[in-house]
Protein backbone atom coordinates (compact mmCIF):
# COMPACT_ATOMS: atom_id res chain seq x y z
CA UNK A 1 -55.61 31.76 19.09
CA UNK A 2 -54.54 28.95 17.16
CA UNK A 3 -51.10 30.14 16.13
CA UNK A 4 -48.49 28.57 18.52
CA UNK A 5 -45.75 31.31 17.55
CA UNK A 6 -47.70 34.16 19.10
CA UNK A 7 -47.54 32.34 22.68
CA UNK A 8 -45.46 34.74 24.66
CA UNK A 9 -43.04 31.88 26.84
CA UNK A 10 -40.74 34.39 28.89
CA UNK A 11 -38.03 33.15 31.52
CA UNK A 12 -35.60 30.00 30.78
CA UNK A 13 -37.60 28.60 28.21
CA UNK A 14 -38.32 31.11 26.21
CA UNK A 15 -34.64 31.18 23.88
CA UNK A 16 -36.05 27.57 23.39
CA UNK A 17 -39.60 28.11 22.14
CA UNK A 18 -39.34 28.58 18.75
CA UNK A 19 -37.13 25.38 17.88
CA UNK A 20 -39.62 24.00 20.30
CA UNK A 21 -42.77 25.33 18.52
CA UNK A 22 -41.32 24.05 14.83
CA UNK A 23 -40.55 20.41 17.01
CA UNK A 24 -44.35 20.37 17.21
CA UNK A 25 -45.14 21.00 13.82
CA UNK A 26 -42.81 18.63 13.03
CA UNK A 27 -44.92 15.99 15.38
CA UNK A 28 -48.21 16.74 13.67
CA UNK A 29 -49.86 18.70 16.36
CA UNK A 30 -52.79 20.61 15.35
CA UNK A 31 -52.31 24.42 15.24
CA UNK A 32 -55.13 24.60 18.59
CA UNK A 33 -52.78 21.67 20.34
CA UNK A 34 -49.37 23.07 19.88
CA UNK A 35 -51.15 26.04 20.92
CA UNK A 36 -52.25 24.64 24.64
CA UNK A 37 -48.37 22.55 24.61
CA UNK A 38 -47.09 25.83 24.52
CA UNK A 39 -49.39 27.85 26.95
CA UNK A 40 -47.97 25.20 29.49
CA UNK A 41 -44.56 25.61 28.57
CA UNK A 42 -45.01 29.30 29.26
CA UNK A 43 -46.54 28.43 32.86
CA UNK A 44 -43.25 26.31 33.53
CA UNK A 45 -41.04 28.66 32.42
CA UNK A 46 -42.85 30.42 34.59
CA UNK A 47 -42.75 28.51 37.52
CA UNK A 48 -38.81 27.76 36.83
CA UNK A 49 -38.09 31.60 37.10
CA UNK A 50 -39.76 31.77 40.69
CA UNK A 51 -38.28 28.85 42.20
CA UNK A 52 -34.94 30.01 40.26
CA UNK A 53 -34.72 27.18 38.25
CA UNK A 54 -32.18 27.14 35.07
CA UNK A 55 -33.02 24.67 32.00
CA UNK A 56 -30.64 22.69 32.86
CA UNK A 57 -31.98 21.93 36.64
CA UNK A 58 -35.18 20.61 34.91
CA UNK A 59 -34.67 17.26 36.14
CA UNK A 60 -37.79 14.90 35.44
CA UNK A 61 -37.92 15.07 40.17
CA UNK A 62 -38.07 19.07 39.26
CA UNK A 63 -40.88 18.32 36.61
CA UNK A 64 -42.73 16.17 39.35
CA UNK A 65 -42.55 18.97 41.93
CA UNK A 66 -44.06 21.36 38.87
CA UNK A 67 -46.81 19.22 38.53
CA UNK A 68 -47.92 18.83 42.31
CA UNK A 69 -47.59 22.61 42.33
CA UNK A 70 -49.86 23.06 39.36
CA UNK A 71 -52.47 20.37 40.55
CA UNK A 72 -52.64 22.72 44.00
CA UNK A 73 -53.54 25.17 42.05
CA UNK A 74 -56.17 24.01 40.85
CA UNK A 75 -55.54 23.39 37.48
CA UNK A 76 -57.21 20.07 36.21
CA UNK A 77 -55.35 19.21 32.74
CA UNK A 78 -52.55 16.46 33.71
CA UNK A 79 -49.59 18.58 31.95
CA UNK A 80 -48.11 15.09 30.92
CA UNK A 81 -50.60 14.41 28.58
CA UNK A 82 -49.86 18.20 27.12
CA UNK A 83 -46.43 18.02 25.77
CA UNK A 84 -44.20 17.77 29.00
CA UNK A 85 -42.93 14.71 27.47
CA UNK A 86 -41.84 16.13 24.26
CA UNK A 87 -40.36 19.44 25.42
CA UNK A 88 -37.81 17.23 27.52
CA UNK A 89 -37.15 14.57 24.78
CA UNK A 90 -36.33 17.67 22.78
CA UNK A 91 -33.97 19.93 25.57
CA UNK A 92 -32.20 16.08 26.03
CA UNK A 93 -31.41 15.78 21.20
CA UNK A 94 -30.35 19.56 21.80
CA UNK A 95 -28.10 18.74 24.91
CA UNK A 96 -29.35 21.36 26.93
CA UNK A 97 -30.36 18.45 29.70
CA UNK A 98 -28.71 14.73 30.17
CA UNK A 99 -29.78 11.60 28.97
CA UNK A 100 -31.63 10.13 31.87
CA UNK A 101 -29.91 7.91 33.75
CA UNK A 102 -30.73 4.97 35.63
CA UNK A 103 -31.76 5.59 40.04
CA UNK A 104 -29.06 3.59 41.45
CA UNK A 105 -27.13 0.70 40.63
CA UNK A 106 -29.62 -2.41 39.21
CA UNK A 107 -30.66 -4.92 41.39
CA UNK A 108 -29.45 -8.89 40.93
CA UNK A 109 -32.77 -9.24 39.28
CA UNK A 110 -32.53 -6.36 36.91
CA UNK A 111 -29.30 -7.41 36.03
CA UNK A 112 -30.48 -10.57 35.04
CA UNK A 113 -33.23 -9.36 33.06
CA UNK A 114 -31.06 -6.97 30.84
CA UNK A 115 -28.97 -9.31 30.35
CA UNK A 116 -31.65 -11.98 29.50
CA UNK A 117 -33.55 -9.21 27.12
CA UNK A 118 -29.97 -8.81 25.02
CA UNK A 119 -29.90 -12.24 24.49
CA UNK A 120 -32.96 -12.71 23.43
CA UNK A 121 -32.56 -9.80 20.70
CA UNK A 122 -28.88 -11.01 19.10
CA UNK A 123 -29.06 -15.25 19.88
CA UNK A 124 -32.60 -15.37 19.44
CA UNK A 125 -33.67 -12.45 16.76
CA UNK A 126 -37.05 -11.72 18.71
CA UNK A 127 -38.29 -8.31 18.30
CA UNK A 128 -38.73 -5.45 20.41
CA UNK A 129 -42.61 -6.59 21.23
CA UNK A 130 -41.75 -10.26 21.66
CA UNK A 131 -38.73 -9.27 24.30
CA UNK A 132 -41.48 -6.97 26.35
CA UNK A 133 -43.83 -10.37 26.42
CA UNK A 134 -41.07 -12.66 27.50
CA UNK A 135 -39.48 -10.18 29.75
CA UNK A 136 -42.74 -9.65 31.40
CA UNK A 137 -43.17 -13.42 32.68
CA UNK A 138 -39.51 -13.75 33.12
CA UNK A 139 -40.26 -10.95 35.86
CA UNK A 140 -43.23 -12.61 37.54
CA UNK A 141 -40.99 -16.10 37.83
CA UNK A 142 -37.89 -14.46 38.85
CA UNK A 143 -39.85 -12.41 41.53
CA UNK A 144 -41.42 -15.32 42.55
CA UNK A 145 -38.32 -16.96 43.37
CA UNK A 146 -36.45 -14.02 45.49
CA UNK A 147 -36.55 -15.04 48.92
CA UNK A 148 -36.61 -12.54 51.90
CA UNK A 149 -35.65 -10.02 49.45
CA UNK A 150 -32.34 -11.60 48.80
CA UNK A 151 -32.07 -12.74 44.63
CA UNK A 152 -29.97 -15.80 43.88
CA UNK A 153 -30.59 -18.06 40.37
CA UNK A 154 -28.25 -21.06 41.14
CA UNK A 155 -30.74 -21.37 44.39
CA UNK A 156 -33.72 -22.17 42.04
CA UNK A 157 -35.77 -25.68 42.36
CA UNK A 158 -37.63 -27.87 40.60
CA UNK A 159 -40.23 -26.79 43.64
CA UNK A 160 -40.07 -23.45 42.41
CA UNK A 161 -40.90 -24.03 39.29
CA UNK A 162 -44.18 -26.38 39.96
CA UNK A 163 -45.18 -23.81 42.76
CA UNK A 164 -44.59 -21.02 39.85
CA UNK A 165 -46.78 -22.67 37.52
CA UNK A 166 -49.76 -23.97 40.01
CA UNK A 167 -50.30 -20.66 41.17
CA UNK A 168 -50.12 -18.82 37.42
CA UNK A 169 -51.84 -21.47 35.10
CA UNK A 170 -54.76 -21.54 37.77
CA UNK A 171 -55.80 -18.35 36.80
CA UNK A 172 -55.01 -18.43 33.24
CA UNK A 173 -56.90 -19.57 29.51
CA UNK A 174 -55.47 -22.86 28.02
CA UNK A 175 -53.86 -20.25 25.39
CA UNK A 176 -52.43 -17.72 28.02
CA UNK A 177 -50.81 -20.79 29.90
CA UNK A 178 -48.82 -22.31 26.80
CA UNK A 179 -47.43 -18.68 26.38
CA UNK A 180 -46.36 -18.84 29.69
CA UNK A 181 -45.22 -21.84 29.54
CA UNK A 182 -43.16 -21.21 26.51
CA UNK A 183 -41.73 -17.93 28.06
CA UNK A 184 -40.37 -20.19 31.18
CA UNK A 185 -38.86 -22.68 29.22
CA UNK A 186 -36.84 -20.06 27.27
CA UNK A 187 -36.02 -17.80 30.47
CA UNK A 188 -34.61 -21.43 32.25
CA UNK A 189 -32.45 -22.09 29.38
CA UNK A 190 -31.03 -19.02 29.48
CA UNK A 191 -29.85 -19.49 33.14
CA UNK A 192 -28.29 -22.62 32.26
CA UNK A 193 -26.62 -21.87 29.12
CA UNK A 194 -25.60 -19.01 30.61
CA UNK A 195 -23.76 -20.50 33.48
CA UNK A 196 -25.90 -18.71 36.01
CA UNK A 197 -27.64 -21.85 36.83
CA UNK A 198 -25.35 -25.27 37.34
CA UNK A 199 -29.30 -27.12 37.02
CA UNK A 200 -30.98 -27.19 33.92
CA UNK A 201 -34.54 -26.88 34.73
CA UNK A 202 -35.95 -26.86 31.31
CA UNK A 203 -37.01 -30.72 31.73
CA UNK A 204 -39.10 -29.46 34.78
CA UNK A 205 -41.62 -27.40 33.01
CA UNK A 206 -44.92 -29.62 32.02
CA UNK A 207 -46.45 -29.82 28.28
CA UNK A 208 -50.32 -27.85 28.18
CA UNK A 209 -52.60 -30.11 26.72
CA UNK A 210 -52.59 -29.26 23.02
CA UNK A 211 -56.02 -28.24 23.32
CA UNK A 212 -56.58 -26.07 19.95
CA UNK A 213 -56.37 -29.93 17.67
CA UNK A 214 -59.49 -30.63 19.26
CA UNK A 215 -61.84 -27.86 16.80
CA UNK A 216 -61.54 -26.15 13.83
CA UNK A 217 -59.52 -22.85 13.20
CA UNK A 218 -62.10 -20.18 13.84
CA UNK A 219 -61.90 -17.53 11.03
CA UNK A 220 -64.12 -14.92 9.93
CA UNK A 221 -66.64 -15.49 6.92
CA UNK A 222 -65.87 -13.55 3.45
CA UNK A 223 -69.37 -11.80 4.37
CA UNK A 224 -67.99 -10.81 7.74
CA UNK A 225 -64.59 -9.48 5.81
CA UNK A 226 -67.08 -7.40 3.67
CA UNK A 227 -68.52 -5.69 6.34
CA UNK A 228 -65.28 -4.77 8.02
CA UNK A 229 -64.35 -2.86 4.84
CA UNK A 230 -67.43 -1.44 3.80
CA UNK A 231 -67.91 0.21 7.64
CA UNK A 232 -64.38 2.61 6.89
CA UNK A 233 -65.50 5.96 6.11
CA UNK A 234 -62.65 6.38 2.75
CA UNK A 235 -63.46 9.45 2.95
CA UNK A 236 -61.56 10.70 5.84
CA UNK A 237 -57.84 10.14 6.64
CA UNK A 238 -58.46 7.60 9.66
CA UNK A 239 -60.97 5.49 7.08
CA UNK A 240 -58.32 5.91 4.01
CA UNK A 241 -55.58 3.92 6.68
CA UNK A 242 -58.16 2.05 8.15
CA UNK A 243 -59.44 0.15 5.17
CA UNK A 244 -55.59 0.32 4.11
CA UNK A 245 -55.05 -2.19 7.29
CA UNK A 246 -57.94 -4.33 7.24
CA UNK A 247 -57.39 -4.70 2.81
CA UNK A 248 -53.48 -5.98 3.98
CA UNK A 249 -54.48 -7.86 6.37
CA UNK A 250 -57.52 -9.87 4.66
CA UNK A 251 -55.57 -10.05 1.53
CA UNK A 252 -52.15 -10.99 2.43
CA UNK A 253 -52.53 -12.88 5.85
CA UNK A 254 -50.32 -11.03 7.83
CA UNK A 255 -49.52 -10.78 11.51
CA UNK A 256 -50.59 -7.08 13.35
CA UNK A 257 -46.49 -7.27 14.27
CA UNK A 258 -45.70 -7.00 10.23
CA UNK A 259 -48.33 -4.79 9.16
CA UNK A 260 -46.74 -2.52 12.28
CA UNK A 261 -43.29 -3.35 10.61
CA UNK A 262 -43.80 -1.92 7.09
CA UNK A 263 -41.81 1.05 5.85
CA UNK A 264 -42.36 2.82 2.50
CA UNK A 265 -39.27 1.46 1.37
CA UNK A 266 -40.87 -1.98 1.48
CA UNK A 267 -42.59 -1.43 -1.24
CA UNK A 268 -41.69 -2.12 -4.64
CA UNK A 269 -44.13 -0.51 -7.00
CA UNK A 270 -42.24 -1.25 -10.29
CA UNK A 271 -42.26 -4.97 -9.38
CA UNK A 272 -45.49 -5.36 -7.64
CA UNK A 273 -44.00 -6.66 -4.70
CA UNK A 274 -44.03 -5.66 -0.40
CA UNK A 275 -41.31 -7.15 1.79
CA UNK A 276 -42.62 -8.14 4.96
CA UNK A 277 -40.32 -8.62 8.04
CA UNK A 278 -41.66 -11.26 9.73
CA UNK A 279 -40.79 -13.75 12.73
CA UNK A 280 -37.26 -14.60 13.38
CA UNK A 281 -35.94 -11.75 11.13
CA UNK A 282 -36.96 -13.35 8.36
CA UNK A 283 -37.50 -11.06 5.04
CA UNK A 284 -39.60 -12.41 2.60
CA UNK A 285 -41.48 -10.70 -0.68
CA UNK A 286 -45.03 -11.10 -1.26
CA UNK A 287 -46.57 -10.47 -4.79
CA UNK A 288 -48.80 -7.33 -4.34
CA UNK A 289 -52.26 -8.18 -5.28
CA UNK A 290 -54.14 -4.45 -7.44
CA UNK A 291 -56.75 -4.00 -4.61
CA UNK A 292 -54.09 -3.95 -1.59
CA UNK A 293 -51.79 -1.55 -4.35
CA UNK A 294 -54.81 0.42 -4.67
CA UNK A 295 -55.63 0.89 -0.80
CA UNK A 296 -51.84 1.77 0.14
CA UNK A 297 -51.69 4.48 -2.69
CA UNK A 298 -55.12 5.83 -1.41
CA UNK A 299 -53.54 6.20 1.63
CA UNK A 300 -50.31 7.29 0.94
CA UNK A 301 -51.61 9.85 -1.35
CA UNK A 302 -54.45 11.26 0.92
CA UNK A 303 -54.34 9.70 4.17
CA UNK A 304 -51.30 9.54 4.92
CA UNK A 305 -49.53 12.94 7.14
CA UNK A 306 -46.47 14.07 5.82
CA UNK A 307 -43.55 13.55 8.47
CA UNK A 308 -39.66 12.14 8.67
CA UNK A 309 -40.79 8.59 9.69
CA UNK A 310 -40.46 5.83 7.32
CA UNK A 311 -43.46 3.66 8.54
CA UNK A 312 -46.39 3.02 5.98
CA UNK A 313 -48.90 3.24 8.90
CA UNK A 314 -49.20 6.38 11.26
CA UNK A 315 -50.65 7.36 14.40
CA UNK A 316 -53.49 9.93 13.08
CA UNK A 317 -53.05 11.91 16.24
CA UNK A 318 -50.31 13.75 16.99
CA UNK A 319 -47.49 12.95 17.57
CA UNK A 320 -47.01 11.28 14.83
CA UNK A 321 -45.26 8.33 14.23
CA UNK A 322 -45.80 4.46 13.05
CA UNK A 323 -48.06 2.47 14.51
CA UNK A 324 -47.63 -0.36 16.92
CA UNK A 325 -48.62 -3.62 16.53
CA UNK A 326 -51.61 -2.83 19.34
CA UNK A 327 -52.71 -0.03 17.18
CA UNK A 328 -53.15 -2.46 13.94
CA UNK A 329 -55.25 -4.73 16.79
CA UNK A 330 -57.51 -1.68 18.24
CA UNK A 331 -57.89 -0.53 13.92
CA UNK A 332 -59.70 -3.97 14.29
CA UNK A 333 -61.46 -4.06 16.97
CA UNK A 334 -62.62 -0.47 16.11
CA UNK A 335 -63.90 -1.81 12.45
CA UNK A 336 -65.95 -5.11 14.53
CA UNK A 337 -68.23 -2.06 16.35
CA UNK A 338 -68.83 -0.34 13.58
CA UNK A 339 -69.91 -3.52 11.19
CA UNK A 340 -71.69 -5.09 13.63
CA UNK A 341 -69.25 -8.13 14.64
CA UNK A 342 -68.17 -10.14 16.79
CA UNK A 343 -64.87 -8.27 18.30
CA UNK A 344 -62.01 -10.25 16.76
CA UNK A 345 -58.08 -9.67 16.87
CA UNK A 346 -55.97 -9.24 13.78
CA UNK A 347 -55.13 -12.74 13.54
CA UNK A 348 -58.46 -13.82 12.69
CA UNK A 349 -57.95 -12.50 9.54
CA UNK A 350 -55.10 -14.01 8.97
CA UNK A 351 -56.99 -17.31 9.36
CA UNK A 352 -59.96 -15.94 7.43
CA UNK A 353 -56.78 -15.49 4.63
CA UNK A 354 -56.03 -19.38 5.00
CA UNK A 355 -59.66 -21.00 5.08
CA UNK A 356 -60.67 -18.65 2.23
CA UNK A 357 -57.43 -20.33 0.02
CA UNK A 358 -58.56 -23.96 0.89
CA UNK A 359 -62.82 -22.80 -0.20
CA UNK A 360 -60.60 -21.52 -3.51
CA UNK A 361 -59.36 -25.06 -3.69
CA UNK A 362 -55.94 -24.47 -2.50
CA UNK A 363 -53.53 -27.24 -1.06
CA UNK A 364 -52.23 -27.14 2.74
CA UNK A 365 -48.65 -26.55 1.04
CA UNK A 366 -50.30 -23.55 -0.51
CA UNK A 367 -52.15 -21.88 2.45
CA UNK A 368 -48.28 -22.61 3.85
CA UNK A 369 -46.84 -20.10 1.08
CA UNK A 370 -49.41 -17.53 2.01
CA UNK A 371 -48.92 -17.62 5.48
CA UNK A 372 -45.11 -18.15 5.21
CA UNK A 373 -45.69 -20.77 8.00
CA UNK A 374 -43.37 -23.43 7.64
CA UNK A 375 -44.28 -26.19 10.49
CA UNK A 376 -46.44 -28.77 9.46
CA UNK A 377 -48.46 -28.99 12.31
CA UNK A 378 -49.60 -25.57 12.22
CA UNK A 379 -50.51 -26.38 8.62
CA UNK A 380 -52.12 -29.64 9.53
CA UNK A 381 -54.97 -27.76 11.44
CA UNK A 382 -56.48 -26.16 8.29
CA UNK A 383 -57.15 -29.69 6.72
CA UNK A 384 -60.01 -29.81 9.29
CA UNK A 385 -61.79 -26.69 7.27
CA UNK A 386 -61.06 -28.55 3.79
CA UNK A 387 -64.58 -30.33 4.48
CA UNK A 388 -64.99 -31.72 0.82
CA UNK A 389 -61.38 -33.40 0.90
CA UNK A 390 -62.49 -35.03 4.40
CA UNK A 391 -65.62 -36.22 2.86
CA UNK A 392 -63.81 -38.43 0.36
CA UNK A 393 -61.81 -39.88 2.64
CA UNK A 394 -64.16 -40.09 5.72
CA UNK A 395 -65.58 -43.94 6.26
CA UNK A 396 -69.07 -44.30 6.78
CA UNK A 397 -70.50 -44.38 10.27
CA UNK A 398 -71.24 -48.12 11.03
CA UNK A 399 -75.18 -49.43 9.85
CA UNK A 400 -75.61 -46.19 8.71
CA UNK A 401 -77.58 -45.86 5.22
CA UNK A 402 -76.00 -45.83 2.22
């Protein structure tokens, strides 16, 4: 049976199963998947009537209880990766069951942390991703510092913060340590501008040695961009946004956060032009070169599922919405297997984007255009693959031949 509306769901949530059926559809799901989402709504319903459960008792501690139950029975499909999810999302927009609300009142720590992540949204203008990475070392320092279980900022040291950093940069890359870094610096100003710590500990937090000035910006060869291309199969709907991906990201140097980011209303057909959101909230238009207009209308036209969200990209299994930025990272690691190379994030084709406009004789000012990056220094480190402008101005190597 692959027709979700002939799944009988009898007790509470059967007056539901029909809205809950066309939610599905609405998701993407496969006529065989909404099919199995709903065979396990019908057990739960189920199980609801014999423990005398109403729909709105169906707390997510009720839900837990329905799952042990289920798992002593036998059954070996984890219902949360069936639907479970979605059926209460959906119960909570109707307002047959209450927004979940926090356990208890938040700790010092949490408190701190909220408050630190709203900051760093309207002072700062990070997005959603960048808050999750800060917040996450913010949480390893501030746990670090809570002392017999008892949280209190203004008691934090210079000590802690060396004994933080010994203990976390010892077990961490060069790069991972500057992010960390980077993160403290920003959490520590916080406290003090905030007036939740009368020290400011910024000054206490070393430099990493700016190890990436010491070798060339690694980017993949125009051969190796080939290959990543040719190894999406156009012909199906994951291939069609696949090579979509890889084409925007090769072409037009972006970051796996912005190709995330794009909405169909960014793009401006009549003018040839994409607006890309990009770091800091900035908004900037790109020209829109034929072969990345040609990819996205592939795409859009046969690739893409039809559904209510905006987002150029979409998950290809259900349900469906836009991609994150991980997703645009795991499209490229995917595409490395296939072709045969060396597994590579998305921002090595953003590089690739850079080195490839100095080989076409561009100027560092114009590899800063295409990558919208405005500090110099960043710039500076693609002179280093402009080998035929440091040959004219290299000096020879003393008593070597002319």
């Amino acid at each position: 049976m692959k027709d979700p509306v002939k799944v009988a769901v009898k007790g509470p949530l059967g007056p539901y199963a029909a809205g809950f059926c066309a939610e599905l559809d609405g998701l993407g799901y496969a006529g065989s998947s909404a099919v199995n989402v709903l065979k396990l709504v019908a057990h739960l319903s189920q199980w609801m009537g014999s423990e005398g459960l109403t729909v709105r008792e169906l707390s997510p501690e009720e839900v837990e209880r329905y799952v042990a139950a289920r798992r002593a029975a036998g059954y070996r499909h984890n219902p949360a990766a069936w639907g479970l999810g979605t059926l209460l999302s959906y119960l909570r927009r109707l307002g047959v069951l209450p927004e979940v609300a926090p356990s208890g009142a938040p700790t010092g720590q949490e408190r701190v942390l909220q408050d630190y992540a709203g900051y760093l949204v309207s002072e700062r203008g990070l997005k959603a991703g960048t808050v999750r990475y800060y917040l996450r070392f913010a949480g390893l320092f501030l746990s670090s510092v809570a002392r017999g279980g008892e949280f209190d900022v203004d008691t934090i040291a210079t000590g802690d913060v060396s004994s933080f950093l010994v203990d976390q940069c010892g077990r961490r890359s060069v790069g991972s340590a500057k992010t960390l870094v980077m993160a403290l610096r920003a959490l520590l100003g916080y406290l003090h501008v905030a007036g939740l710590s009368a020290t400011p500990l910024v000054g206490a937090v070393p430099a990493v040695a700016p190890w990436r000035e010491r070798s060339v910006p690694r980017a993949l060869a125009p051969s190796a961009v080939a290959r990543l291309l040719a190894s999406c199969d156009r012909r199906t709907t994951v291939g069609q946004r696949d090579y979509a991906i890889l084409v925007v990201l090769a072409r037009l140097g972006l970051r796996a956060g912005e190709v995330a980011a794009l909405e169909l209303g960014d793009l401006d057909w009549r003018r040839g032009e994409l607006l890309v959101r990009g770091k800091g909230d900035r908004r900037e238009r790109l020209p829109l070169p034929v072969d990345v207009g040609e990819a996205l209308a592939g795409y859009l036209r046969q690739g893409r599922p039809r559904c209510t969200d905006r987002h150029v990209f979409l998950r290809v299994k259900a349900p469906t919405m836009g991609l994150h930025a991980d997703g645009v990272t795991k499209v490229v690691h995917a595409a490395c297997l296939r072709a045969g190379v060396p597994v590579v994030g998305a921002h090595r084709l953003r590089r690739a984007t850079a080195c490839e406009t100095l080989r076409q004789g561009g100027s560092l000012a114009e590899v800063g255009e295409v990558l919208r990056q405005r500090s110099a220094s960043t710039q500076a480190l693609y002179a280093k693959v402009d080998h035929a402008a440091l040959e004219r101005v290299a000096r020879p190597w003393p008593g070597a031949r002319p």
